[in-house]
C-alpha atoms as a PDB file:
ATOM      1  CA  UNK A   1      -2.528  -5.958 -33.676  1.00  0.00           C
ATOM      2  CA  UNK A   2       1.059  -4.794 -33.766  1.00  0.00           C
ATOM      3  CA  UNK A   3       1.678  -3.381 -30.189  1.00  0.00           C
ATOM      4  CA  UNK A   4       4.989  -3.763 -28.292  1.00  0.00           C
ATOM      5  CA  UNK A   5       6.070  -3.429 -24.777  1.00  0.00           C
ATOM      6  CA  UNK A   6       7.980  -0.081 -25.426  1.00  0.00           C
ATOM      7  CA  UNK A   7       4.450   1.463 -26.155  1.00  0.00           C
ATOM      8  CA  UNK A   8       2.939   0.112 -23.534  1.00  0.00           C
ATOM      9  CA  UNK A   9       5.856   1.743 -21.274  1.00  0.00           C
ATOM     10  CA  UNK A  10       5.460   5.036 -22.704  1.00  0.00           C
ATOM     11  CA  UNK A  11       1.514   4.821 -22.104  1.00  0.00           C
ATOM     12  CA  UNK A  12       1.722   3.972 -19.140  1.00  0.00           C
ATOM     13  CA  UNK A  13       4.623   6.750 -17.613  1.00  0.00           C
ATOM     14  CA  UNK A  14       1.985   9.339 -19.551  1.00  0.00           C
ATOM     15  CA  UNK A  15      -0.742   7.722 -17.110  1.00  0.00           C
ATOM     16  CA  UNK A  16       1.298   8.278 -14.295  1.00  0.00           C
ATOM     17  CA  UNK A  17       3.473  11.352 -14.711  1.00  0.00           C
ATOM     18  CA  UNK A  18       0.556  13.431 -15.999  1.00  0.00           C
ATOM     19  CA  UNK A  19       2.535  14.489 -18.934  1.00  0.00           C
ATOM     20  CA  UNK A  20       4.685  13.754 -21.915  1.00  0.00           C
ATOM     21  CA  UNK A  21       7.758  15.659 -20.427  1.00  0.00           C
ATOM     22  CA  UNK A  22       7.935  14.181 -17.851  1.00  0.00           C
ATOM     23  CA  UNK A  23       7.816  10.769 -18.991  1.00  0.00           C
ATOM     24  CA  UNK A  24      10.171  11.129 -21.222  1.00  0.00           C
ATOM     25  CA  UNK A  25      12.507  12.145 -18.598  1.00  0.00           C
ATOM     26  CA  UNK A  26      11.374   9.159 -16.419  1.00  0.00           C
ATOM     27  CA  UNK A  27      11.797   6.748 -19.479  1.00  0.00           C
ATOM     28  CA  UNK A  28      15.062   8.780 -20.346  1.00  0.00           C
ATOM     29  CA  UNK A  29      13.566   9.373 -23.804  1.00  0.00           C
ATOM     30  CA  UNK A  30      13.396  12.024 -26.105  1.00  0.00           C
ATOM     31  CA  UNK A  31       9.902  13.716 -25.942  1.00  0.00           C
ATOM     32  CA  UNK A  32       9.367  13.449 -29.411  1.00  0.00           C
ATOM     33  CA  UNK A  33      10.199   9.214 -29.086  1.00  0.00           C
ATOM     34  CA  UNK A  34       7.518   9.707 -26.644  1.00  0.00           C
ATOM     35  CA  UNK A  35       4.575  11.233 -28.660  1.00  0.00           C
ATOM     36  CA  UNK A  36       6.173   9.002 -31.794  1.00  0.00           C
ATOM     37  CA  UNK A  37       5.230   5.665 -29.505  1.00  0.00           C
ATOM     38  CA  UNK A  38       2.239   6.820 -28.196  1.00  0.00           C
ATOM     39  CA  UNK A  39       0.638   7.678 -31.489  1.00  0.00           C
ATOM     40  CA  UNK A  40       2.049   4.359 -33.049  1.00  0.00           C
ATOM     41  CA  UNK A  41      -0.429   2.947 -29.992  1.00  0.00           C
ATOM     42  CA  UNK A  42      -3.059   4.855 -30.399  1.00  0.00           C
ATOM     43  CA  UNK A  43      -3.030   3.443 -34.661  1.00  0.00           C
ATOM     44  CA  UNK A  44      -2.985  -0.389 -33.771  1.00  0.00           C
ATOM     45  CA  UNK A  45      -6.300   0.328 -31.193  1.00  0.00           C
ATOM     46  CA  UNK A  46      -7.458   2.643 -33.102  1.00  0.00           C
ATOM     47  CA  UNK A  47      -8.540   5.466 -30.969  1.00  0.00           C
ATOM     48  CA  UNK A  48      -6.998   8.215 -28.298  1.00  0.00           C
ATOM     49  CA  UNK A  49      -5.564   7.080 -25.636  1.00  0.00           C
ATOM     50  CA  UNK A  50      -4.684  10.070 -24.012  1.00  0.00           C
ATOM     51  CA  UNK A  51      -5.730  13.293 -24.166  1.00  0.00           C
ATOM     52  CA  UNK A  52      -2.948  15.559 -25.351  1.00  0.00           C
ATOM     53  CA  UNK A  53      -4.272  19.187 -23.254  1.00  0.00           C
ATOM     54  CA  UNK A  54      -2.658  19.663 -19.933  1.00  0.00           C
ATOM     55  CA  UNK A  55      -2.479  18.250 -17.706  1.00  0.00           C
ATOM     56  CA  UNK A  56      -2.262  15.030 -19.955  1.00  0.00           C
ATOM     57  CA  UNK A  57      -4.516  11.958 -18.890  1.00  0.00           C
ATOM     58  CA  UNK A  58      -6.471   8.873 -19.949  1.00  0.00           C
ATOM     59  CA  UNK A  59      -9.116   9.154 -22.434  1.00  0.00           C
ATOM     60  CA  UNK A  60     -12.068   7.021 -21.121  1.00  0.00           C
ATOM     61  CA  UNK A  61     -10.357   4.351 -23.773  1.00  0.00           C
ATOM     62  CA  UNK A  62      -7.137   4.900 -21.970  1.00  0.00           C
ATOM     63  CA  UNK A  63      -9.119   4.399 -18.820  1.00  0.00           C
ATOM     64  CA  UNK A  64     -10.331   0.912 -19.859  1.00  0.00           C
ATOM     65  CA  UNK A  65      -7.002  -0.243 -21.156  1.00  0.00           C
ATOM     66  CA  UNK A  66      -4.502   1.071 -19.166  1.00  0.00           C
ATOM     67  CA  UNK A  67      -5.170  -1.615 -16.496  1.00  0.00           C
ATOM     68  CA  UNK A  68      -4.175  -4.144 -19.227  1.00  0.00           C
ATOM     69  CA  UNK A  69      -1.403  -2.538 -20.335  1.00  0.00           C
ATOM     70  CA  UNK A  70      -0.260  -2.221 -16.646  1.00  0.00           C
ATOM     71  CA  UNK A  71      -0.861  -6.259 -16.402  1.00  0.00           C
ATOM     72  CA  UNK A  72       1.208  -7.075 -19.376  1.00  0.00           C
ATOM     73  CA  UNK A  73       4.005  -5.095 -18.354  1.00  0.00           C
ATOM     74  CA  UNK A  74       4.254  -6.485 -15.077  1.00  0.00           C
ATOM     75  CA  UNK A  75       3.949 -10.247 -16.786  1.00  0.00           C
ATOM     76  CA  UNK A  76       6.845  -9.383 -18.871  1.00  0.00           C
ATOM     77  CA  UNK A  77       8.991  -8.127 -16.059  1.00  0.00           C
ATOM     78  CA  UNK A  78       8.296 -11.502 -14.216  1.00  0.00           C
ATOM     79  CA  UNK A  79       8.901 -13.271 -17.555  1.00  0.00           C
ATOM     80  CA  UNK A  80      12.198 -11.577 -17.824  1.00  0.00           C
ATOM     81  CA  UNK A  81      13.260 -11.881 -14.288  1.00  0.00           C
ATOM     82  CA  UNK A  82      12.162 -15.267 -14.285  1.00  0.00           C
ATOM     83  CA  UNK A  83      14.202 -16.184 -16.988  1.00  0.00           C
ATOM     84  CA  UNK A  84      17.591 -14.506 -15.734  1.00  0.00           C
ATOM     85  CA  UNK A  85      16.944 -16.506 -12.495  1.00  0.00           C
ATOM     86  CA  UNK A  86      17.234 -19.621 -14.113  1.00  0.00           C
ATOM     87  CA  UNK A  87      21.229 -18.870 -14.892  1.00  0.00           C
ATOM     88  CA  UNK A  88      21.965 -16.388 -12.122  1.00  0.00           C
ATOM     89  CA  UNK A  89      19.615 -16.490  -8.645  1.00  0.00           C
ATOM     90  CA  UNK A  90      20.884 -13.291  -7.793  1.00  0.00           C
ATOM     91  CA  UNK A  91      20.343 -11.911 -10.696  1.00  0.00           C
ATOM     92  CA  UNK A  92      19.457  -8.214 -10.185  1.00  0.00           C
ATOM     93  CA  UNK A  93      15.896  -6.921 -10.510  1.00  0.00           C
ATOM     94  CA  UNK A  94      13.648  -4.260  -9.348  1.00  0.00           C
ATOM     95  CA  UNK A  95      10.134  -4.731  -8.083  1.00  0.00           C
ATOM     96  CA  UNK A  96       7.239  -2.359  -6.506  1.00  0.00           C
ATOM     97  CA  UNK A  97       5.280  -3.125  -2.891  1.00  0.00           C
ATOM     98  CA  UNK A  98       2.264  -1.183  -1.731  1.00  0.00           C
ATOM     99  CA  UNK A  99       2.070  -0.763   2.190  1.00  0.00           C
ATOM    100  CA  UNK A 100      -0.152   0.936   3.817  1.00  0.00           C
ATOM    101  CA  UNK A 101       0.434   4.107   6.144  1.00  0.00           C
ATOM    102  CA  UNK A 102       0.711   2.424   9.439  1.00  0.00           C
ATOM    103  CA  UNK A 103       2.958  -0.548   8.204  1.00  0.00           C
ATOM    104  CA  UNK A 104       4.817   2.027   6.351  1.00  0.00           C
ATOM    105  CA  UNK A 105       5.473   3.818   9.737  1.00  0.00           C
ATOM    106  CA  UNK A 106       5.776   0.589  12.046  1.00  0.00           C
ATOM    107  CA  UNK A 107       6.751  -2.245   9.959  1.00  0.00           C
ATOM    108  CA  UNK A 108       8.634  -1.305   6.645  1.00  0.00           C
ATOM    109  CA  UNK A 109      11.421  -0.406   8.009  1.00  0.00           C
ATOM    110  CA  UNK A 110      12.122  -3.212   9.849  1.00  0.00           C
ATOM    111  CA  UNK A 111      10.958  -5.600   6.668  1.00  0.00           C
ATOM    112  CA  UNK A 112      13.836  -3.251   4.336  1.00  0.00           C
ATOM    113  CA  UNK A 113      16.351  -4.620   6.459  1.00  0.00           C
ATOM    114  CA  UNK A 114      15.522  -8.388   6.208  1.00  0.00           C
ATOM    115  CA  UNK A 115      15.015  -7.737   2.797  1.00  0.00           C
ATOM    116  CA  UNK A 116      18.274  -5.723   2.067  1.00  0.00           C
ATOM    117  CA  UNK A 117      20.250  -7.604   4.238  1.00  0.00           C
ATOM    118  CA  UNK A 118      19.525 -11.061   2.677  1.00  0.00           C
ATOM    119  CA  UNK A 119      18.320 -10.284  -0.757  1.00  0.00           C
ATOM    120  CA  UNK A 120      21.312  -7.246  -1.685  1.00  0.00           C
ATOM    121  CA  UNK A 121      20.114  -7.919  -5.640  1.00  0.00           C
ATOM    122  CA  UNK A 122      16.598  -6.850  -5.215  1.00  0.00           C
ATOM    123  CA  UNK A 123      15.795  -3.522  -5.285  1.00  0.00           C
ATOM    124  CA  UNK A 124      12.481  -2.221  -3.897  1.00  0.00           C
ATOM    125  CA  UNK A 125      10.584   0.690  -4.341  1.00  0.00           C
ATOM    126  CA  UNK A 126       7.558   1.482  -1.869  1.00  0.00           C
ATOM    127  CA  UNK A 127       4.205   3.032  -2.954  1.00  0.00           C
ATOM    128  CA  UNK A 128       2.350   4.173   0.135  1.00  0.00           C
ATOM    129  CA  UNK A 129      -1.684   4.046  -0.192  1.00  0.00           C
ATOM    130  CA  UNK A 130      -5.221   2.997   1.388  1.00  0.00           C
ATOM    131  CA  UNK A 131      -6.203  -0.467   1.556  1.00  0.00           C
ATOM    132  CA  UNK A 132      -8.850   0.157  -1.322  1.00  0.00           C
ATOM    133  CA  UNK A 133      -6.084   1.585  -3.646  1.00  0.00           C
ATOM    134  CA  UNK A 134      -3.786  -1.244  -2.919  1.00  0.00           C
ATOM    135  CA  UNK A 135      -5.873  -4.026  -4.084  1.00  0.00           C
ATOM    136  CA  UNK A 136      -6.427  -2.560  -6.908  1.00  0.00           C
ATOM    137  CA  UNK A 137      -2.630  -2.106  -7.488  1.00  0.00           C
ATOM    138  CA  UNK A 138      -1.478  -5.393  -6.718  1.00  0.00           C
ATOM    139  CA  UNK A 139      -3.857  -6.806  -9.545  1.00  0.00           C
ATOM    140  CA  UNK A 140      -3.219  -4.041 -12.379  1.00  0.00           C
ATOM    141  CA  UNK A 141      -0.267  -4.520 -12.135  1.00  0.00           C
ATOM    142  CA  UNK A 142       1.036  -1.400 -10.749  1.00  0.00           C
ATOM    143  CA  UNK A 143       2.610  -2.922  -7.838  1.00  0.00           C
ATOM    144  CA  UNK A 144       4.863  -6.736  -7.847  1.00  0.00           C
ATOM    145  CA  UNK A 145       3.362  -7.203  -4.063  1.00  0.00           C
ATOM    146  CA  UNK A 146       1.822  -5.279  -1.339  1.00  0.00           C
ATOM    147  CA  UNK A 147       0.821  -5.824   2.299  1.00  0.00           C
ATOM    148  CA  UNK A 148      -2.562  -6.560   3.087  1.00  0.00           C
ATOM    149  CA  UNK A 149      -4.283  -6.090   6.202  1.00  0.00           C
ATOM    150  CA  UNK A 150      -6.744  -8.728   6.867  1.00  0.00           C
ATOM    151  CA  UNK A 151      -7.612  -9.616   3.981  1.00  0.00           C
ATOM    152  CA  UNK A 152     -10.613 -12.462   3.253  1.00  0.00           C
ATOM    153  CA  UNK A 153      -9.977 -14.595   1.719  1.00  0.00           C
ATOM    154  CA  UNK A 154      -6.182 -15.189   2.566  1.00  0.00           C
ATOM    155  CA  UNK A 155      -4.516 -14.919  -1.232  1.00  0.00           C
ATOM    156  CA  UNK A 156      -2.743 -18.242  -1.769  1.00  0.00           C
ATOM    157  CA  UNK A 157       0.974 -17.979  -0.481  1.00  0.00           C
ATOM    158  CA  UNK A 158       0.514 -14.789   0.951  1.00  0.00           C
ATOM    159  CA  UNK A 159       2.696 -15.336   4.580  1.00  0.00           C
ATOM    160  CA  UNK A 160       1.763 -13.033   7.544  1.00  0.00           C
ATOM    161  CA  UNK A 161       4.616 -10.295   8.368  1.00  0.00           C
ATOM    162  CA  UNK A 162       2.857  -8.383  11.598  1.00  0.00           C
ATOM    163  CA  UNK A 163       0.037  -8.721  14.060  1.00  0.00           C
ATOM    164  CA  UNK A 164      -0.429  -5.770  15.939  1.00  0.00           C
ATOM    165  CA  UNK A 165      -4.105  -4.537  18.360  1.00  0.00           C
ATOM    166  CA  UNK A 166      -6.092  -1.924  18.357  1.00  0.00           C
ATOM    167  CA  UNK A 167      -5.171   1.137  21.364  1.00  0.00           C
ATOM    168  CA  UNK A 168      -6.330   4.360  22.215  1.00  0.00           C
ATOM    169  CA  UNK A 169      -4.421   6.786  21.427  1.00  0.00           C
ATOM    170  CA  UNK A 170      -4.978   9.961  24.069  1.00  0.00           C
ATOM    171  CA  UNK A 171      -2.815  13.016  25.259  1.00  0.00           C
ATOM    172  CA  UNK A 172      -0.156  12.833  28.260  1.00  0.00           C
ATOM    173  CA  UNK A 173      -2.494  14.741  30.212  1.00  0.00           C
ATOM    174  CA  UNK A 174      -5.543  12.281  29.822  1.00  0.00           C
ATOM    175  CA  UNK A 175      -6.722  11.328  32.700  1.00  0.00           C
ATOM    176  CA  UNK A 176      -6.572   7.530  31.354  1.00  0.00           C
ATOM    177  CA  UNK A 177      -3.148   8.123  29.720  1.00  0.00           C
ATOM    178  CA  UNK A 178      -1.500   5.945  32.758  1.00  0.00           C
ATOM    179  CA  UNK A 179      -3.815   3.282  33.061  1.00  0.00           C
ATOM    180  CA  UNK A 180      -2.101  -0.314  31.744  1.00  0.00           C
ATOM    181  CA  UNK A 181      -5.297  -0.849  29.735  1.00  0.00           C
ATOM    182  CA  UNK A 182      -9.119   0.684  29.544  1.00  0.00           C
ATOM    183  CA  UNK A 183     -12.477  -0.679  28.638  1.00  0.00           C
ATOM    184  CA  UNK A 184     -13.556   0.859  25.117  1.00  0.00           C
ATOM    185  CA  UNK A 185     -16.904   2.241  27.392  1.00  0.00           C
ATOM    186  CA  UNK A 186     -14.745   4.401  29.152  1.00  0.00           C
ATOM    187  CA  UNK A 187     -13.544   6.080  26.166  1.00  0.00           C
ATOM    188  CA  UNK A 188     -17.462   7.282  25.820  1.00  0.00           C
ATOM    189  CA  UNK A 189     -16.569  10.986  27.450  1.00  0.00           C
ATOM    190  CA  UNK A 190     -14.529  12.123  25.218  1.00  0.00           C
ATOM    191  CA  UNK A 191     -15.311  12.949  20.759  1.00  0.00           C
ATOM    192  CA  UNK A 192     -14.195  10.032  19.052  1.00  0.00           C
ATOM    193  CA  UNK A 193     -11.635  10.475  15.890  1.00  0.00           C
ATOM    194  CA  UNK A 194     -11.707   7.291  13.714  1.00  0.00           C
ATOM    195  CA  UNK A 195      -9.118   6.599  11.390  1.00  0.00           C
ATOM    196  CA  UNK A 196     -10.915   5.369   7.667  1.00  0.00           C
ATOM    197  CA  UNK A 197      -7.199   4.496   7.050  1.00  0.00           C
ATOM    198  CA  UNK A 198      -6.664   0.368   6.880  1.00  0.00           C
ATOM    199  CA  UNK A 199      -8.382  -0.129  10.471  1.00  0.00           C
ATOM    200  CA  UNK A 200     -12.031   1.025  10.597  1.00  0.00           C
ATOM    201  CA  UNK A 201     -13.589  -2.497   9.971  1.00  0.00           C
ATOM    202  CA  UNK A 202     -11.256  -3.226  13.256  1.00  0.00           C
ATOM    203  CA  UNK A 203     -12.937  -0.775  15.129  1.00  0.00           C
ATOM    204  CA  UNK A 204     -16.322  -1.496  14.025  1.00  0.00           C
ATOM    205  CA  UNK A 205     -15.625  -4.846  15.352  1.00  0.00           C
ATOM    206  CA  UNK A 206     -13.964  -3.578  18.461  1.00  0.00           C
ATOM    207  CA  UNK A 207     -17.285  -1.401  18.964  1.00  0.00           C
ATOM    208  CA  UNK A 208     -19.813  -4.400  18.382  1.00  0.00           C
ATOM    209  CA  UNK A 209     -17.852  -6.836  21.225  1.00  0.00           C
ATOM    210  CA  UNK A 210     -18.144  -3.919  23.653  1.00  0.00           C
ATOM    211  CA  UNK A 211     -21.746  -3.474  22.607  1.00  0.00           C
ATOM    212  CA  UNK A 212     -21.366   0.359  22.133  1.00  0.00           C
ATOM    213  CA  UNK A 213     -22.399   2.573  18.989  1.00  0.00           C
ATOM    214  CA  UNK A 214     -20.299   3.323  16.439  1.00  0.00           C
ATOM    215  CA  UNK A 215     -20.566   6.818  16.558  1.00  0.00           C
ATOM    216  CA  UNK A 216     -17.319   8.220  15.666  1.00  0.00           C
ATOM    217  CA  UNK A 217     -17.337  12.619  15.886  1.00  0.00           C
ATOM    218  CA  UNK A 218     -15.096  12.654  13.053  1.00  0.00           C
ATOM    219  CA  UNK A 219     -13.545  10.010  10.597  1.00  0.00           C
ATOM    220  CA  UNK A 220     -10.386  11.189   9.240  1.00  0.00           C
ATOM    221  CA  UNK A 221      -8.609   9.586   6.095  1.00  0.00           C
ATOM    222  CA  UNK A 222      -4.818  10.663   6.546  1.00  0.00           C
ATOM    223  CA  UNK A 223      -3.455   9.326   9.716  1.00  0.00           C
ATOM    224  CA  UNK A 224      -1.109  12.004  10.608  1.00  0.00           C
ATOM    225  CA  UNK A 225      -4.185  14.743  10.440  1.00  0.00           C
ATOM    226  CA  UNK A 226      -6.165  12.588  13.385  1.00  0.00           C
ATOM    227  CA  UNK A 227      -2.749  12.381  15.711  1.00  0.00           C
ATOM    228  CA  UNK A 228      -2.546  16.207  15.063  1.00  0.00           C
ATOM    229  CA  UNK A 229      -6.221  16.352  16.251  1.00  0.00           C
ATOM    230  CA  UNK A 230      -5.727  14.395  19.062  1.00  0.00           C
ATOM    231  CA  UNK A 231      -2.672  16.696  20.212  1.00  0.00           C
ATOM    232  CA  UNK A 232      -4.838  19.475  20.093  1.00  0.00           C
ATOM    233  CA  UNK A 233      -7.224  18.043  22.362  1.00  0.00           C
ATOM    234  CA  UNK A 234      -9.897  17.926  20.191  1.00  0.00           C
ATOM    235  CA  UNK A 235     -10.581  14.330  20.893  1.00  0.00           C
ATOM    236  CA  UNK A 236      -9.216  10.652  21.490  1.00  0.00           C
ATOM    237  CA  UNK A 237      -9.167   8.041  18.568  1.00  0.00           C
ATOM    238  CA  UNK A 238      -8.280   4.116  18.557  1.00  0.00           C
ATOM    239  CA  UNK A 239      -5.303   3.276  15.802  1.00  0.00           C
ATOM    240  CA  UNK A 240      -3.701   0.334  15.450  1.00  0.00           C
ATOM    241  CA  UNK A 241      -0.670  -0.396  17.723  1.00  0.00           C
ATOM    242  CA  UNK A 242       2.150  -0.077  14.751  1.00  0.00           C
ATOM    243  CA  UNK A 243       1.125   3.559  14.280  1.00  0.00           C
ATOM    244  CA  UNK A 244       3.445   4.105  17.523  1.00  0.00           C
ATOM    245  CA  UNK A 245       6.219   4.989  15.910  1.00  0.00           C
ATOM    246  CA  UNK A 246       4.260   7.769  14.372  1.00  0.00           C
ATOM    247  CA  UNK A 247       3.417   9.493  18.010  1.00  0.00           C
ATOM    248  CA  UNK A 248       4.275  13.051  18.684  1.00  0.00           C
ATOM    249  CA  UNK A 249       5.428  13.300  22.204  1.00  0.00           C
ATOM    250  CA  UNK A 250       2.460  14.667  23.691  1.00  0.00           C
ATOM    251  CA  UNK A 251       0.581  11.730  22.804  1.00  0.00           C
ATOM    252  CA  UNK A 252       0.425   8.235  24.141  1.00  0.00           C
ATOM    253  CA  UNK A 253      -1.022   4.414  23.083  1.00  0.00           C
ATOM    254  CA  UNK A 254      -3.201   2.581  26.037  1.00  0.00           C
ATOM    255  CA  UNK A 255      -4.630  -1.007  25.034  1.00  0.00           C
ATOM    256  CA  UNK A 256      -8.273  -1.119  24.549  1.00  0.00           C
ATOM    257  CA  UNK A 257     -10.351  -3.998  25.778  1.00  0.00           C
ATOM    258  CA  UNK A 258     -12.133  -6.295  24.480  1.00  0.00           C
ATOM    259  CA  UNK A 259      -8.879  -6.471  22.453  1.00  0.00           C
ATOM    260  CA  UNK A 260      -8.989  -6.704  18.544  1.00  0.00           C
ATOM    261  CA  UNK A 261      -6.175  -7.542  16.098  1.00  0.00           C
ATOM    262  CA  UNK A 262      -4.504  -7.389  13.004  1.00  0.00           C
ATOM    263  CA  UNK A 263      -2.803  -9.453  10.738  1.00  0.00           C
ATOM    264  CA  UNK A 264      -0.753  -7.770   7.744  1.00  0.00           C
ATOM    265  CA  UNK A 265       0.396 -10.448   5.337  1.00  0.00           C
ATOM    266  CA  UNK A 266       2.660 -10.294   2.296  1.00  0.00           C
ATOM    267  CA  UNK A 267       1.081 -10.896  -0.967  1.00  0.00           C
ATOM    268  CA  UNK A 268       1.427 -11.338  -4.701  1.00  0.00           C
ATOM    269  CA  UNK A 269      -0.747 -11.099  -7.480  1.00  0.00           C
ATOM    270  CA  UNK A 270      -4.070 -13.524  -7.441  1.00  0.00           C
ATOM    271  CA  UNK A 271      -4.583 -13.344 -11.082  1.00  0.00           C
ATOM    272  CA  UNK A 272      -0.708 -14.044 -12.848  1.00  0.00           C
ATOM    273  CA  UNK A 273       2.390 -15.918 -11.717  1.00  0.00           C
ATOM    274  CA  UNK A 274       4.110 -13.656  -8.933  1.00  0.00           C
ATOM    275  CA  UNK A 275       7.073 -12.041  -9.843  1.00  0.00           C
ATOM    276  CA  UNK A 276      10.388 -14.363  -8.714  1.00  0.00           C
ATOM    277  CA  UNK A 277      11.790 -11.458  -6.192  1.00  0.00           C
ATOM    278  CA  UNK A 278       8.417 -11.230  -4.727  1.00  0.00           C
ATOM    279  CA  UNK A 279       8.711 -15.130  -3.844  1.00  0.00           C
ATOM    280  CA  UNK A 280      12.269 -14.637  -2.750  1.00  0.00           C
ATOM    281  CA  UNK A 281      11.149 -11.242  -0.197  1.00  0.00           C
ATOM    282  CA  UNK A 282       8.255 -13.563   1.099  1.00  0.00           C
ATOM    283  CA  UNK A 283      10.225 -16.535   1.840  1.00  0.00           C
ATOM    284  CA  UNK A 284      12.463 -14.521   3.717  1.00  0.00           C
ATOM    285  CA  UNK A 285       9.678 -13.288   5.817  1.00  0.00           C
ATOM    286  CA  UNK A 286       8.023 -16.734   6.123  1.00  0.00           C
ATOM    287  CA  UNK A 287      11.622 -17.804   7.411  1.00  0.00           C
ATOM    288  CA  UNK A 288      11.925 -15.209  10.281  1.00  0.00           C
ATOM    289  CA  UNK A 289       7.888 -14.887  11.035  1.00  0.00           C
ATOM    290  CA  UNK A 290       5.425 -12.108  11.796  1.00  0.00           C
ATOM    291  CA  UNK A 291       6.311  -9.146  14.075  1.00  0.00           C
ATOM    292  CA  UNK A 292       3.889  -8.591  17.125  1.00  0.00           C
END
């Protein structure tokens, strides 16, 4: 089978752009170089790989090979940048890390600047999703490396880059807001909001030490929707301690007992050699250690 890298690309931005305008303008290709390479593809497997009404999208044979063709790219970027670092280690090269919302919020920024600051030839580009999504990222290929949040078992040479505890998170006018911490019992007043976003297994645990039901009132995916709900008084949730930085001001954190952590680590790919800027962005972080 006959099927080159180029093919793969423009596959693959098709996948993801939902169209074959638009990848060509991603790709900065001509759209007919674009339907040209796709249907060269779709010869050598024999079969539609994407279907050509709007908006454009996998076929269910796109479906099950997309994930390979993702894979292969991302080998051959390694391959590539792995092969430029043998004559130049700062050798320029891009690569893609998944975070999830509250890291994005609370940690990222601070991890850009290690990275920028001691890594200048590296450029990174963020995709934001859930902890579900990500996984499945990091070994498709979509993404170089992502942050995990305790994940079991540890991937080998992943390196921790935060810990952070779960806290309620209440209005100013709470009557709790100024206590220095509260028992998770006393929270039992009020409608609870759970978060489904990279912390519920945290505060299923964080309910079974302080032998109380896990009854939540609502459980809300995006974040930013449950602090909204919490600033309208419609209840008080328990987030993890790095989405701080993503308080309005009406709102406040208070440290829930019995406590319960987090540890976000740094990974690359389980299944393929890791990408040589991943390695290099990791041992920077090993070097200078987890925030808390």
């Amino acid at each position: 089978m006959d099927v080159t890298l180029r093919q793969l690309n423009v596959f693959v931005a098709i996948a993801d752009h939902r169209g074959f305008g638009a990848a060509a303008a991603a790709l900065g290709m001509s759209q007919s170089s674009v339907s040209h390479s796709l249907a060269s593809l779709e010869r050598a497997v024999r079969g539609e790989l994407v279907r050509r009404a709007a908006p454009a999208g996998p076929t269910p044979l796109g479906d099950a090979l997309l994930p390979h063709a993702r894979a292969t790219l991302a080998a051959a970027r390694a391959f590539a940048a792995a092969a430029a670092a043998r004559h130049d280690a700062a050798a320029e090269g891009t690569i893609t890390v998944a975070v999830p919302p509250t890291a994005a919020h609370g940690l990222l920024p601070r991890l850009l600047r290690l990275w920028r600051e001691n890594a200048p030839h590296v450029e990174i580009r963020i995709f934001e999703g859930f902890a579900e999504e990500i996984t499945q990222w990091l070994e498709s290929g979509t993404v170089d490396a992502a942050i995990l949040i305790d994940p079991d078992p540890v991937p080998r040479g992943a390196v921790p880059v935060a810990t952070d505890a779960l806290e309620a998170v209440m209005r100013g006018d709470h009557p709790l807001a100024g206590e220095d911490s509260i028992e998770l019992a006393d929270l039992l007043d009020d409608p609870l909001l759970a978060t489904t976003s990279g912390a519920e297994s945290q505060l299923r645990e964080l309910h079974t030490l302080a032998g109380v039901p896990y009854r939540p009132t609502q459980r809300i995916r995006e974040l930013g929707t449950l602090l909204c709900m919490v600033e309208a008084g419609l209840g008080v949730a328990v987030v993890p301690s790095l989405a701080g930085s993503m308080l309005p001001g009406g709102l406040t954190l208070v440290p829930v007992l019995p406590r319960v952590e987090r540890r976000l680590l740094l990974a690359g790919p389980a299944t393929r050699p890791w990408h040589p800027h991943v390695t290099a962005i990791r041992d920077l972080c090993r070097e200078t250690g987890p925030a808390t």
